[in-house]
PDB file of N, CA and C in Angstrom:
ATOM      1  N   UNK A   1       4.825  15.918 -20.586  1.00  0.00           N
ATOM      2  CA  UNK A   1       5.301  14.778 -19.829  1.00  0.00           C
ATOM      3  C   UNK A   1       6.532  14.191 -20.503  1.00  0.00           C
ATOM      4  N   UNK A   2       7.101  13.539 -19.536  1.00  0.00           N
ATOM      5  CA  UNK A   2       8.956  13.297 -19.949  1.00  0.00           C
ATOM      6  C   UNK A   2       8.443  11.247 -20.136  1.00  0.00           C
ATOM      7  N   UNK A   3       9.290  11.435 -21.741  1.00  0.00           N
ATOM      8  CA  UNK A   3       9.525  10.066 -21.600  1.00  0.00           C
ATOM      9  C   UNK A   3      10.019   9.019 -20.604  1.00  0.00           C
ATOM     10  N   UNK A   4      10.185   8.379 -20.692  1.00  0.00           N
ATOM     11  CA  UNK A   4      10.949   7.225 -19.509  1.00  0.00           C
ATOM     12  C   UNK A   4      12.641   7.557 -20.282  1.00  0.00           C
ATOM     13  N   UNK A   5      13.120   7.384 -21.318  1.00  0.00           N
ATOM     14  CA  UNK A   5      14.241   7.583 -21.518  1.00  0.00           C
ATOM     15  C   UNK A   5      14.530   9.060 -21.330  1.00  0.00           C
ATOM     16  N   UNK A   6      13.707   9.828 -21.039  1.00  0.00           N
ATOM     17  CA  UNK A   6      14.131  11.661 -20.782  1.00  0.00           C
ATOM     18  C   UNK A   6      14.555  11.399 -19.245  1.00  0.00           C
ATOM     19  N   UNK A   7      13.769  10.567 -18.550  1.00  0.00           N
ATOM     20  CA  UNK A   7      13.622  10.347 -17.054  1.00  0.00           C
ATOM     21  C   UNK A   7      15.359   9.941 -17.245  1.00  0.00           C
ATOM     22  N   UNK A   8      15.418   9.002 -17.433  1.00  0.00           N
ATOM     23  CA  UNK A   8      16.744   8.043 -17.001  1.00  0.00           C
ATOM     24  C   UNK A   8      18.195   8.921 -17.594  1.00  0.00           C
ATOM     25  N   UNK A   9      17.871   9.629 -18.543  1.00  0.00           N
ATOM     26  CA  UNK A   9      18.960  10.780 -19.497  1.00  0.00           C
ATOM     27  C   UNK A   9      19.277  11.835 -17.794  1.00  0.00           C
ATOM     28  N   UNK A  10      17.935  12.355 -17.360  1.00  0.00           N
ATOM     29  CA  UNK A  10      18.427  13.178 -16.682  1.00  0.00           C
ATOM     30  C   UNK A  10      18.587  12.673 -15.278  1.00  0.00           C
ATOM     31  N   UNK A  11      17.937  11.071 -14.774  1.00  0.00           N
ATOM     32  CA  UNK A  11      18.749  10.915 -12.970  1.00  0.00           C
ATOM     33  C   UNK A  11      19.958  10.500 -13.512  1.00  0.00           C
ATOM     34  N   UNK A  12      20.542  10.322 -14.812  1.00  0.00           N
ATOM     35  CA  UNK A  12      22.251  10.114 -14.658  1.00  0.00           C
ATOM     36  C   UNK A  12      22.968  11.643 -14.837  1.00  0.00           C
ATOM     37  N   UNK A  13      22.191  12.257 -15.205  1.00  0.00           N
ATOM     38  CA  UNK A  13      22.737  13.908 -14.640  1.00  0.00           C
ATOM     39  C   UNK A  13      23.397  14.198 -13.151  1.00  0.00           C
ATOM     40  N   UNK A  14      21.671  13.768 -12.561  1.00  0.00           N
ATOM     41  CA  UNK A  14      22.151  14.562 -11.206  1.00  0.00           C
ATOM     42  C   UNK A  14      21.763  13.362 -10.518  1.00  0.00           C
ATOM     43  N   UNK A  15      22.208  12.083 -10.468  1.00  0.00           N
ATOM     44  CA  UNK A  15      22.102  11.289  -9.434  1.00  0.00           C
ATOM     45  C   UNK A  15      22.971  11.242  -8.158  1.00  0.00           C
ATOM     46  N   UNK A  16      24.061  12.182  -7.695  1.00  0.00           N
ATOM     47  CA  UNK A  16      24.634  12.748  -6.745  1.00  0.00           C
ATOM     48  C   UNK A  16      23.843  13.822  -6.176  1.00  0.00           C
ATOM     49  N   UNK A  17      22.736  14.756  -6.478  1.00  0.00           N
ATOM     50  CA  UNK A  17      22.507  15.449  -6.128  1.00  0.00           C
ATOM     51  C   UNK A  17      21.159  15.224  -4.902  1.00  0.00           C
ATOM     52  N   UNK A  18      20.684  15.046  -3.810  1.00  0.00           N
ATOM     53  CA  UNK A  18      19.485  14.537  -3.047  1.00  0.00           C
ATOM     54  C   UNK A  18      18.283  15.543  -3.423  1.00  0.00           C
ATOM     55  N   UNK A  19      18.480  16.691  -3.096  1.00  0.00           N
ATOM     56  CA  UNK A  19      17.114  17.788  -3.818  1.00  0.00           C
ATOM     57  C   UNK A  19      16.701  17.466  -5.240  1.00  0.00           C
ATOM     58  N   UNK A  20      17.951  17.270  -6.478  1.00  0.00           N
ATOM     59  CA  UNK A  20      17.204  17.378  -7.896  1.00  0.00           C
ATOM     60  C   UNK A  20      16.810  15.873  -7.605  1.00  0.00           C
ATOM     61  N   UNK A  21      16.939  14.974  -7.268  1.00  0.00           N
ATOM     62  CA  UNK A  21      16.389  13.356  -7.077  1.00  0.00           C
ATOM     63  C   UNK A  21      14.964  13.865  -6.366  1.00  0.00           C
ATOM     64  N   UNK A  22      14.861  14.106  -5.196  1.00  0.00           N
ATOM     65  CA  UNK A  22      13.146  14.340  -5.141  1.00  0.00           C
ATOM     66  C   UNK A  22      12.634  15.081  -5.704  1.00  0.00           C
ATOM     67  N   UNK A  23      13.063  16.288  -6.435  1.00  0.00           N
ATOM     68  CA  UNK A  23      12.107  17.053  -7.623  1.00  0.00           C
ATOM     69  C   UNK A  23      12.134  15.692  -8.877  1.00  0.00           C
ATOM     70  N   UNK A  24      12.611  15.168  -9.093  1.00  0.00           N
ATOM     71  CA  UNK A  24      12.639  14.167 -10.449  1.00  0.00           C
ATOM     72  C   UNK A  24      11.197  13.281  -9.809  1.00  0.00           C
ATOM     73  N   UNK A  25      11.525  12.928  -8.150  1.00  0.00           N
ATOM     74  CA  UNK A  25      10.342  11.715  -7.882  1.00  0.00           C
ATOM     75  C   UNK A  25       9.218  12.536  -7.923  1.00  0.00           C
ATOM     76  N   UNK A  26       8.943  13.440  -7.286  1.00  0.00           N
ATOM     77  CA  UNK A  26       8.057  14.423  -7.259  1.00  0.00           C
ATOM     78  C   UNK A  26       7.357  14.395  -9.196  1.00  0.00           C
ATOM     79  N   UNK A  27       8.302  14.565  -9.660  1.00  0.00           N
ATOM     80  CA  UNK A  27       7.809  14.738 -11.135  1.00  0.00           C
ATOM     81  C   UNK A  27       7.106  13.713 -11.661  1.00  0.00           C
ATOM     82  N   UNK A  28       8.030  12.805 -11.437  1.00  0.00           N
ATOM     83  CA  UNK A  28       7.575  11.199 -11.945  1.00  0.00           C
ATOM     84  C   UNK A  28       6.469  10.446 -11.341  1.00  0.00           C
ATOM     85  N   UNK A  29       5.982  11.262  -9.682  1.00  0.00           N
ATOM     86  CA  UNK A  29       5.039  10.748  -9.410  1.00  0.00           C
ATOM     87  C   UNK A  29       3.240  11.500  -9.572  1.00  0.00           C
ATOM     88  N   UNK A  30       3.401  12.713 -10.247  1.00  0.00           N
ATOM     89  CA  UNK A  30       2.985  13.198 -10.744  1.00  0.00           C
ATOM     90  C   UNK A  30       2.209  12.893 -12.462  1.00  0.00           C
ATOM     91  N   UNK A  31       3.786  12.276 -13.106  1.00  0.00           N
ATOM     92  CA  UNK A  31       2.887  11.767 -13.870  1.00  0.00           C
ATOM     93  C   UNK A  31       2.327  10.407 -14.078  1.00  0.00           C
ATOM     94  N   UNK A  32       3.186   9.799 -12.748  1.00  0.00           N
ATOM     95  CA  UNK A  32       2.240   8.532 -12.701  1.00  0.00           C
ATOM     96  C   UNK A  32       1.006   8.178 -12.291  1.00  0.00           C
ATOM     97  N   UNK A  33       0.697   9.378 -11.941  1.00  0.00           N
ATOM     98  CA  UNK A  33      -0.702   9.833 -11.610  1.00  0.00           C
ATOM     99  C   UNK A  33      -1.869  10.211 -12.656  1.00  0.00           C
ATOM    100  N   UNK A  34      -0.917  10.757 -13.411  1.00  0.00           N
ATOM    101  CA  UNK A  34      -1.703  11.273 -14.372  1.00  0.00           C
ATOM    102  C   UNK A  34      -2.391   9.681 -15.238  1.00  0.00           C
ATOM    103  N   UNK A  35      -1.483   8.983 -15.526  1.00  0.00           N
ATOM    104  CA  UNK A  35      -1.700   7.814 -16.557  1.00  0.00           C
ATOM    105  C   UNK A  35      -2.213   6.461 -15.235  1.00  0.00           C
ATOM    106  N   UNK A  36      -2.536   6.589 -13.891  1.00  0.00           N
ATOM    107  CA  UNK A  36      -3.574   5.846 -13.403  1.00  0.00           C
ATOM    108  C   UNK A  36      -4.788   6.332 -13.740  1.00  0.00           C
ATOM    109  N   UNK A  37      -5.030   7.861 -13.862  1.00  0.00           N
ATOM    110  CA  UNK A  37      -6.005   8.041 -14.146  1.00  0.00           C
ATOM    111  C   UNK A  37      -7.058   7.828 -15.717  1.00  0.00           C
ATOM    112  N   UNK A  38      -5.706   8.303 -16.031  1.00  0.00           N
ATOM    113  CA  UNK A  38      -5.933   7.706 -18.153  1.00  0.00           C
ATOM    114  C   UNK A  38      -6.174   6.113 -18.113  1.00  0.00           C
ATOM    115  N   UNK A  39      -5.599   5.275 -17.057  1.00  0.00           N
ATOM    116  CA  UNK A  39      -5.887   3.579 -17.130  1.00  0.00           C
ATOM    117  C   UNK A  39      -7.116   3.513 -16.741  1.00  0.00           C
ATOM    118  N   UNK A  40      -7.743   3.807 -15.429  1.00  0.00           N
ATOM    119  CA  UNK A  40      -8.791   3.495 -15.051  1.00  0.00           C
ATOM    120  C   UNK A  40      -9.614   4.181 -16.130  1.00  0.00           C
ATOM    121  N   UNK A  41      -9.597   5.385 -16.691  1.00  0.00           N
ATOM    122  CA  UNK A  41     -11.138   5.717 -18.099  1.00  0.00           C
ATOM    123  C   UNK A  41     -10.896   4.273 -18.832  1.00  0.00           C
ATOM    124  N   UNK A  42      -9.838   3.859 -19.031  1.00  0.00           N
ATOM    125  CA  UNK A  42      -9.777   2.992 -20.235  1.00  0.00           C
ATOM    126  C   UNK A  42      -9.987   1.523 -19.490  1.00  0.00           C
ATOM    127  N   UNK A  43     -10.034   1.049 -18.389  1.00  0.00           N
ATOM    128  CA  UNK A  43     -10.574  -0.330 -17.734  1.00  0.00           C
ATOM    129  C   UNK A  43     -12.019  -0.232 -17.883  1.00  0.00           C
ATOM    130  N   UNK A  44     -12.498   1.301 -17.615  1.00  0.00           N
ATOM    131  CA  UNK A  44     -13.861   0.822 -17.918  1.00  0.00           C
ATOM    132  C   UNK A  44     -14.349   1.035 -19.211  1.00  0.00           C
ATOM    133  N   UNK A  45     -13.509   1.132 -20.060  1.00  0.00           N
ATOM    134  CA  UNK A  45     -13.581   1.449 -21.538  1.00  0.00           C
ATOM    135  C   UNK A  45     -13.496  -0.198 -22.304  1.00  0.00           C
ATOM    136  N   UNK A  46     -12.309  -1.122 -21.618  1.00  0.00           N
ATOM    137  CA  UNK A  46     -12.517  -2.366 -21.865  1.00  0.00           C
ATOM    138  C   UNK A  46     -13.403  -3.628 -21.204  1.00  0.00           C
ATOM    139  N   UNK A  47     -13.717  -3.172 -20.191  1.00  0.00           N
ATOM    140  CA  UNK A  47     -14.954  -3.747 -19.453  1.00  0.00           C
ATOM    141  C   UNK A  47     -16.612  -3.795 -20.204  1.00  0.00           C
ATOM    142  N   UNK A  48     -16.656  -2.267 -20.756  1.00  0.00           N
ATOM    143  CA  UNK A  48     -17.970  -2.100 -21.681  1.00  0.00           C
ATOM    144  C   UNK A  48     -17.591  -2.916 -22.813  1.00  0.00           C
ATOM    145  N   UNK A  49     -15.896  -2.916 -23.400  1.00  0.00           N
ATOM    146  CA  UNK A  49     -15.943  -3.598 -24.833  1.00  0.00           C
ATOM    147  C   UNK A  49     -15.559  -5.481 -24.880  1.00  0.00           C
ATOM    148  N   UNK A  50     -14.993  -5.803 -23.337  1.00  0.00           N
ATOM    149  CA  UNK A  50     -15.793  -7.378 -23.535  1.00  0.00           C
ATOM    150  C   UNK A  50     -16.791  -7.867 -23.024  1.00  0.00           C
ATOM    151  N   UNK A  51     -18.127  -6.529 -22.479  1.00  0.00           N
ATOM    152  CA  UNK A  51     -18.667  -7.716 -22.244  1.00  0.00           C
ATOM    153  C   UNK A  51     -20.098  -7.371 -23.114  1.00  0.00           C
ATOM    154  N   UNK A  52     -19.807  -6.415 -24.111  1.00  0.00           N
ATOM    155  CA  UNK A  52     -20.626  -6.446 -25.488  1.00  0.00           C
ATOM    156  C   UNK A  52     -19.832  -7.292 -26.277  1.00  0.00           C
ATOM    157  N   UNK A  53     -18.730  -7.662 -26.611  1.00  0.00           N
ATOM    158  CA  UNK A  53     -17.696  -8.589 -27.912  1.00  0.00           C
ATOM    159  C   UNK A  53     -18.109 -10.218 -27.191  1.00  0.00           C
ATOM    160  N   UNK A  54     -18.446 -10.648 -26.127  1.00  0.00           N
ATOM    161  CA  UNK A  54     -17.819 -11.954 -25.861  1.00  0.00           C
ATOM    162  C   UNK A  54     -19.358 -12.580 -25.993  1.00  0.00           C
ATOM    163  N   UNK A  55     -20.447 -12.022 -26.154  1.00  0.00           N
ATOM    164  CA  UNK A  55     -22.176 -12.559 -26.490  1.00  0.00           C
ATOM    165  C   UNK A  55     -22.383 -12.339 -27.744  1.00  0.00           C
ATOM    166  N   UNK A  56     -21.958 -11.836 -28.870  1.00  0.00           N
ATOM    167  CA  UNK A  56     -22.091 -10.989 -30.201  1.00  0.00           C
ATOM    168  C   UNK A  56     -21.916 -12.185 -31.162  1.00  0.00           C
ATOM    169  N   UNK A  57     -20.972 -13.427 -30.836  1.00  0.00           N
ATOM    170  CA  UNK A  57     -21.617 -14.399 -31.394  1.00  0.00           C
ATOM    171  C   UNK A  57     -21.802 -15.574 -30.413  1.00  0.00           C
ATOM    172  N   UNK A  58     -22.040 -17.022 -31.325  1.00  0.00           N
ATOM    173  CA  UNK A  58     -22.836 -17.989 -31.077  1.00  0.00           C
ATOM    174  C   UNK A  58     -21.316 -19.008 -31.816  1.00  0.00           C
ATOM    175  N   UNK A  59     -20.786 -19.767 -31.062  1.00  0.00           N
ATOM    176  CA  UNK A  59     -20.755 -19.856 -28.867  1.00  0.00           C
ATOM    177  C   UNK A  59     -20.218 -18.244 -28.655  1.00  0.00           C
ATOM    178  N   UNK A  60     -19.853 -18.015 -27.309  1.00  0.00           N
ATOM    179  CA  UNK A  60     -19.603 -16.857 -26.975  1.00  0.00           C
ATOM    180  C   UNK A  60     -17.706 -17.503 -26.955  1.00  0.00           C
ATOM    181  N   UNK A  61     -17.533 -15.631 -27.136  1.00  0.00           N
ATOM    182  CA  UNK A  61     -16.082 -15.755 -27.558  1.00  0.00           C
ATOM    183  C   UNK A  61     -15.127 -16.241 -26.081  1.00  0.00           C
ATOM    184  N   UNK A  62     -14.493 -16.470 -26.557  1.00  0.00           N
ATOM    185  CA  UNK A  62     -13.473 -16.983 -24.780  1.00  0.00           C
ATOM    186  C   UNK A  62     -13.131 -15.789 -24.445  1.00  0.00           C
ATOM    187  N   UNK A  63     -12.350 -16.193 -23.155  1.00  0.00           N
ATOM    188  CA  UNK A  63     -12.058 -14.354 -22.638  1.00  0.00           C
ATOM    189  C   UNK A  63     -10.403 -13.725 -23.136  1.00  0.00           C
ATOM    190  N   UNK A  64     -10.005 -14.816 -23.674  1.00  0.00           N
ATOM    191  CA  UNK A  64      -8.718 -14.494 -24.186  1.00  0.00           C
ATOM    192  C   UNK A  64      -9.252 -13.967 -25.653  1.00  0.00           C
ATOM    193  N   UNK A  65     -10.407 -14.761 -26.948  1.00  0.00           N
ATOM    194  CA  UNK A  65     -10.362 -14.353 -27.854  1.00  0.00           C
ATOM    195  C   UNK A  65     -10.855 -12.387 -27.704  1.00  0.00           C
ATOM    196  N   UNK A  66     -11.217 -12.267 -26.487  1.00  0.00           N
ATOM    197  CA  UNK A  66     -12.270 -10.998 -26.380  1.00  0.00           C
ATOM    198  C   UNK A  66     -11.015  -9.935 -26.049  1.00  0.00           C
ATOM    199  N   UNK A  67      -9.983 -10.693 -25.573  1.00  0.00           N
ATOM    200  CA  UNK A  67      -8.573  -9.528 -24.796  1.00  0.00           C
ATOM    201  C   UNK A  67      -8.227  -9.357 -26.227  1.00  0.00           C
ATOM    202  N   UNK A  68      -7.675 -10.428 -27.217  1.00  0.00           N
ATOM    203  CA  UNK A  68      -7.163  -9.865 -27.900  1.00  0.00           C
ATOM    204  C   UNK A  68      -7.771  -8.961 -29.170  1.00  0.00           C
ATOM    205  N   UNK A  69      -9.144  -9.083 -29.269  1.00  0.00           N
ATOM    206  CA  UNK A  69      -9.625  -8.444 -30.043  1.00  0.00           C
ATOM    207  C   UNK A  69      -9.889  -6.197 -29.325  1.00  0.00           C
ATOM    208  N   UNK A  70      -9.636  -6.929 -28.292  1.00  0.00           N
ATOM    209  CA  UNK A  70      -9.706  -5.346 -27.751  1.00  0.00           C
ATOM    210  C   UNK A  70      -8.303  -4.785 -27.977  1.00  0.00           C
ATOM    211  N   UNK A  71      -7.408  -5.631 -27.629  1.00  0.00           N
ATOM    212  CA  UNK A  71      -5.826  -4.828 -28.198  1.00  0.00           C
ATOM    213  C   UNK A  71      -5.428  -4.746 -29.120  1.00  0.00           C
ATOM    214  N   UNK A  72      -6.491  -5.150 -30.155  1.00  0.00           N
ATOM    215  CA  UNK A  72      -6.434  -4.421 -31.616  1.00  0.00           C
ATOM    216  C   UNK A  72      -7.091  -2.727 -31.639  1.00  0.00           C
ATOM    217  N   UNK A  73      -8.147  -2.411 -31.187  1.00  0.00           N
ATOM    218  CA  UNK A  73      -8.887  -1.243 -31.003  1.00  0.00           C
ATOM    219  C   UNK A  73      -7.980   0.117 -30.475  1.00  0.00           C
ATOM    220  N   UNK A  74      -7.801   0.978 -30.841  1.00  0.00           N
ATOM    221  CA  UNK A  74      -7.373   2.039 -30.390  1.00  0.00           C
ATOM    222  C   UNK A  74      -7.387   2.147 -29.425  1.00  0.00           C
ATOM    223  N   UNK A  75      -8.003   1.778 -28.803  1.00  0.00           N
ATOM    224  CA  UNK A  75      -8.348   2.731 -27.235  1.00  0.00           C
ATOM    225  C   UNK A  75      -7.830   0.947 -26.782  1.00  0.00           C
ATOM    226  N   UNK A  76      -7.721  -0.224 -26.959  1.00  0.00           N
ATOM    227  CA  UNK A  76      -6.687  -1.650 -26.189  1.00  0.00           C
ATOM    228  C   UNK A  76      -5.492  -0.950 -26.489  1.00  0.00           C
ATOM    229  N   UNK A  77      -4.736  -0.561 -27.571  1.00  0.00           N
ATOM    230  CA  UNK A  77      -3.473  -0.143 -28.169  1.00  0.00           C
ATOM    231  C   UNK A  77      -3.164   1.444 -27.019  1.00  0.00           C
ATOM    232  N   UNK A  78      -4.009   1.846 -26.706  1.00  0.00           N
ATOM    233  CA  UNK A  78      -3.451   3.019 -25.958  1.00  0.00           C
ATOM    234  C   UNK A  78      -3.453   2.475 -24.727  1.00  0.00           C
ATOM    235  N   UNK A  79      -4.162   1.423 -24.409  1.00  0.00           N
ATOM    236  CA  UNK A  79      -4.438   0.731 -22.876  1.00  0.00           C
ATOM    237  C   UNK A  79      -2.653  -0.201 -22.654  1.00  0.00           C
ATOM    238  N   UNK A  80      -2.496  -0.730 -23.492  1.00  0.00           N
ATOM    239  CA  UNK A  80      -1.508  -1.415 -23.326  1.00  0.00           C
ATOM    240  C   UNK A  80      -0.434  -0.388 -23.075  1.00  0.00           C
ATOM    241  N   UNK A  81       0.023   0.700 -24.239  1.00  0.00           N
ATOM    242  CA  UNK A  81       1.413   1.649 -23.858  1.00  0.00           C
ATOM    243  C   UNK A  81       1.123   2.200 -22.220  1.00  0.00           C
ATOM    244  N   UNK A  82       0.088   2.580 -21.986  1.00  0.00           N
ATOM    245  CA  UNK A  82      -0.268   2.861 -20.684  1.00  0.00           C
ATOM    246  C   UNK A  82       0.510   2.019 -19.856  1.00  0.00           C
ATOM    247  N   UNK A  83      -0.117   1.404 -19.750  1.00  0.00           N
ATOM    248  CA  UNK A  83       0.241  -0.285 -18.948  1.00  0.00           C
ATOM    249  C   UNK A  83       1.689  -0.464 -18.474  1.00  0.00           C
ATOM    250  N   UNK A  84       2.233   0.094 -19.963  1.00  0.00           N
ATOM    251  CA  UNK A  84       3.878  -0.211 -19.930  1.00  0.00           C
ATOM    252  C   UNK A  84       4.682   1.104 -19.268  1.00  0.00           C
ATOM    253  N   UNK A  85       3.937   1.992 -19.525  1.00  0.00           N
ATOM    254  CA  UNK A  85       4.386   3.159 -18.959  1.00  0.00           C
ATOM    255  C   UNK A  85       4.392   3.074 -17.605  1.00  0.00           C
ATOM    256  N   UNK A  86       3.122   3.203 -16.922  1.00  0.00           N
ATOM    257  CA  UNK A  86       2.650   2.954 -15.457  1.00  0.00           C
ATOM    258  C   UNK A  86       4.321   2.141 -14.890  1.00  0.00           C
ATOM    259  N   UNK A  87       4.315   0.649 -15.502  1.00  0.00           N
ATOM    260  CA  UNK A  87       5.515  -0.449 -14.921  1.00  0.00           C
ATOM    261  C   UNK A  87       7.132   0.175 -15.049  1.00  0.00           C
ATOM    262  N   UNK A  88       7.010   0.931 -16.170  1.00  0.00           N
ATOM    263  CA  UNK A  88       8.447   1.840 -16.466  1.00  0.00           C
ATOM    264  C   UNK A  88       8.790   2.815 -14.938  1.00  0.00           C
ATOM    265  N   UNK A  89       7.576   4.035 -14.894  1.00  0.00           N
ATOM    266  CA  UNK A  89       7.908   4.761 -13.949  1.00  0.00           C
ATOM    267  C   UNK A  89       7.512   3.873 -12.775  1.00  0.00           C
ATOM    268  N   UNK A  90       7.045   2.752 -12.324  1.00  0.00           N
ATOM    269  CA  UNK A  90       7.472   2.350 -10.849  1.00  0.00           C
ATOM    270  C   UNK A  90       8.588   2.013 -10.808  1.00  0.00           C
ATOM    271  N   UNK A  91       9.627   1.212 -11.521  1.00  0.00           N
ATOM    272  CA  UNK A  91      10.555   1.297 -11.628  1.00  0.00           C
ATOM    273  C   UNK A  91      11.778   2.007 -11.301  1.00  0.00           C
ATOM    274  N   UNK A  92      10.988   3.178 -12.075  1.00  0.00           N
ATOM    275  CA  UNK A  92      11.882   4.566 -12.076  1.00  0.00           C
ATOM    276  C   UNK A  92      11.900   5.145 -10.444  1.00  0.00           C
ATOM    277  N   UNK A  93      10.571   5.138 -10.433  1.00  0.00           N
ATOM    278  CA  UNK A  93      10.234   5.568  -9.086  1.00  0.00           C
ATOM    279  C   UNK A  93      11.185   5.048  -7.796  1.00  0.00           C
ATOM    280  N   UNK A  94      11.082   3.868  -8.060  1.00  0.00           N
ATOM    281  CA  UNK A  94      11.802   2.769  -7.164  1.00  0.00           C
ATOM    282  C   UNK A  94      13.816   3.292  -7.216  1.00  0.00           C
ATOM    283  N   UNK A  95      14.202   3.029  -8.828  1.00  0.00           N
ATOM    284  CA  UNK A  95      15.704   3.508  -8.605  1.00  0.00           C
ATOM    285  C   UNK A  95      15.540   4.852  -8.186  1.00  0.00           C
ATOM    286  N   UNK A  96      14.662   5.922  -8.451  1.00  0.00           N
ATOM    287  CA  UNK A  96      15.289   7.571  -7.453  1.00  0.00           C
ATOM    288  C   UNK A  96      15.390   6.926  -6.185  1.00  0.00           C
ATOM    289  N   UNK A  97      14.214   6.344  -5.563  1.00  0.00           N
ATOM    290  CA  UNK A  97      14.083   6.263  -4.105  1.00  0.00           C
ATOM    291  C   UNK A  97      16.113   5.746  -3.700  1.00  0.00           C
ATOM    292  N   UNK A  98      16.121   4.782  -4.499  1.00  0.00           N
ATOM    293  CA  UNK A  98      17.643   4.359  -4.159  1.00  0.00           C
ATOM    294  C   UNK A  98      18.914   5.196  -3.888  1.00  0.00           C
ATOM    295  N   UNK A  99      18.412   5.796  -5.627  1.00  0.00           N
ATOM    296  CA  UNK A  99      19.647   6.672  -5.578  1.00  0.00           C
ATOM    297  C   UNK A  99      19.540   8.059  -4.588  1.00  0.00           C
ATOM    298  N   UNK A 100      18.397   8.673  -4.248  1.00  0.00           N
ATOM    299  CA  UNK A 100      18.271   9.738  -3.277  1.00  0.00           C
ATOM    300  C   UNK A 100      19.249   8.973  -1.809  1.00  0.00           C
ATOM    301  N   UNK A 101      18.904   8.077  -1.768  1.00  0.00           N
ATOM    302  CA  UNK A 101      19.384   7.068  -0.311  1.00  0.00           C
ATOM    303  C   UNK A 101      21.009   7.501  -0.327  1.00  0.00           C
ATOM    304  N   UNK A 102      21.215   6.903  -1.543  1.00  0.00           N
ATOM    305  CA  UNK A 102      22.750   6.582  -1.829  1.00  0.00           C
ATOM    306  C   UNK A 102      23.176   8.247  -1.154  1.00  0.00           C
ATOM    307  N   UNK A 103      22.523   9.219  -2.248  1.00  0.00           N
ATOM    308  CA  UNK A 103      23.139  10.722  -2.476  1.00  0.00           C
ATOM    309  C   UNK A 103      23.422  11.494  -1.049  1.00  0.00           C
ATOM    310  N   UNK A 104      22.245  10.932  -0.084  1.00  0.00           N
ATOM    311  CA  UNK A 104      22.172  11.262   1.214  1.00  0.00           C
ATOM    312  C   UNK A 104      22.820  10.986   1.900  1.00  0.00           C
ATOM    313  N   UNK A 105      23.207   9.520   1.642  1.00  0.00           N
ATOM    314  CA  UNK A 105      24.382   8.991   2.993  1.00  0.00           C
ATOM    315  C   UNK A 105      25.741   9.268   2.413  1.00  0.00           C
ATOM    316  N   UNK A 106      25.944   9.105   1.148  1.00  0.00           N
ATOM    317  CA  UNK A 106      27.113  10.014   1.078  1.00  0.00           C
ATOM    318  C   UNK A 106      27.556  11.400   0.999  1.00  0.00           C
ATOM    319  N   UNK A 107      26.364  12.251   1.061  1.00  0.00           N
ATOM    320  CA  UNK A 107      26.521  13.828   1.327  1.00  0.00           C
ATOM    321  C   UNK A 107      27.047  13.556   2.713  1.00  0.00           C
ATOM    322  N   UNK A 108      26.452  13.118   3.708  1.00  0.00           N
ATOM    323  CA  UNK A 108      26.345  13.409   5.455  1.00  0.00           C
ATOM    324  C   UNK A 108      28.100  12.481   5.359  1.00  0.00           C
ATOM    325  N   UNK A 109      28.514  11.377   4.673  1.00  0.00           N
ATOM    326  CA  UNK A 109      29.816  10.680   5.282  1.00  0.00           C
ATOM    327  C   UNK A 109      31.097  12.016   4.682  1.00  0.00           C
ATOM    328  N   UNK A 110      30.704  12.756   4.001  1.00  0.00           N
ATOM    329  CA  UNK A 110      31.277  13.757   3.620  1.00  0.00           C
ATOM    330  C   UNK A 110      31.228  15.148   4.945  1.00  0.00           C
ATOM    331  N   UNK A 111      31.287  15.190   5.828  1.00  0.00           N
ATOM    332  CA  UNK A 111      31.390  16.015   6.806  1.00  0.00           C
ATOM    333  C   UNK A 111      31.318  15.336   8.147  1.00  0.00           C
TER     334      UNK A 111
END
């Protein structure tokens, strides 16, 4: 899987081009697929871990002290890059959709 900066290195390659722009969305939506699926194991990975952390003591922990003790844990720390990733490629997702637009209407004003 392609970083977000591999992503953006190569739509300034071929952001004139309309085919390599939907193989890029095609790609990117592929792996944004992949890491909904890696989020949801890990929602219910933090679901089991506040609602064993927030009864464990006496008062019970708030729900903020229980977030942040989970984004200390490996598996909060992989939940969060997730998180950021997921928001990167909609993004991304969003400028191909643009730039395919752009590439299209100026291929066709070209003939």
């Amino acid at each position: 899987m392609k970083t977000l900066q591999e992503y953006r290195d190569e739509l300034v390659l071929i952001r004139d081009s309309p085919q390599k722009l939907a193989d890029l969305a095609l790609e990117a939506g592929a792996d944004y697929a992949y890491y909904i699926e890696q989020s949801g194991e890990l929602e219910i990975k933090r679901s089991e871990f506040l609602d064993a952390e927030k009864y464990r003591t006496t008062p019970p922990l708030s729900d903020k002290a229980c977030e942040n003790k989970w984004k200390v844990t490996a598996d909060g720390q992989e939940d969060v890059r997730i998180h950021k990733r997921l928001k990167g490629l909609e993004k991304l997702m969003s400028i191909i959709k643009n730039a395919t637009v752009v590439a299209t209407v100026s291929a066709r004003n070209q003939y």
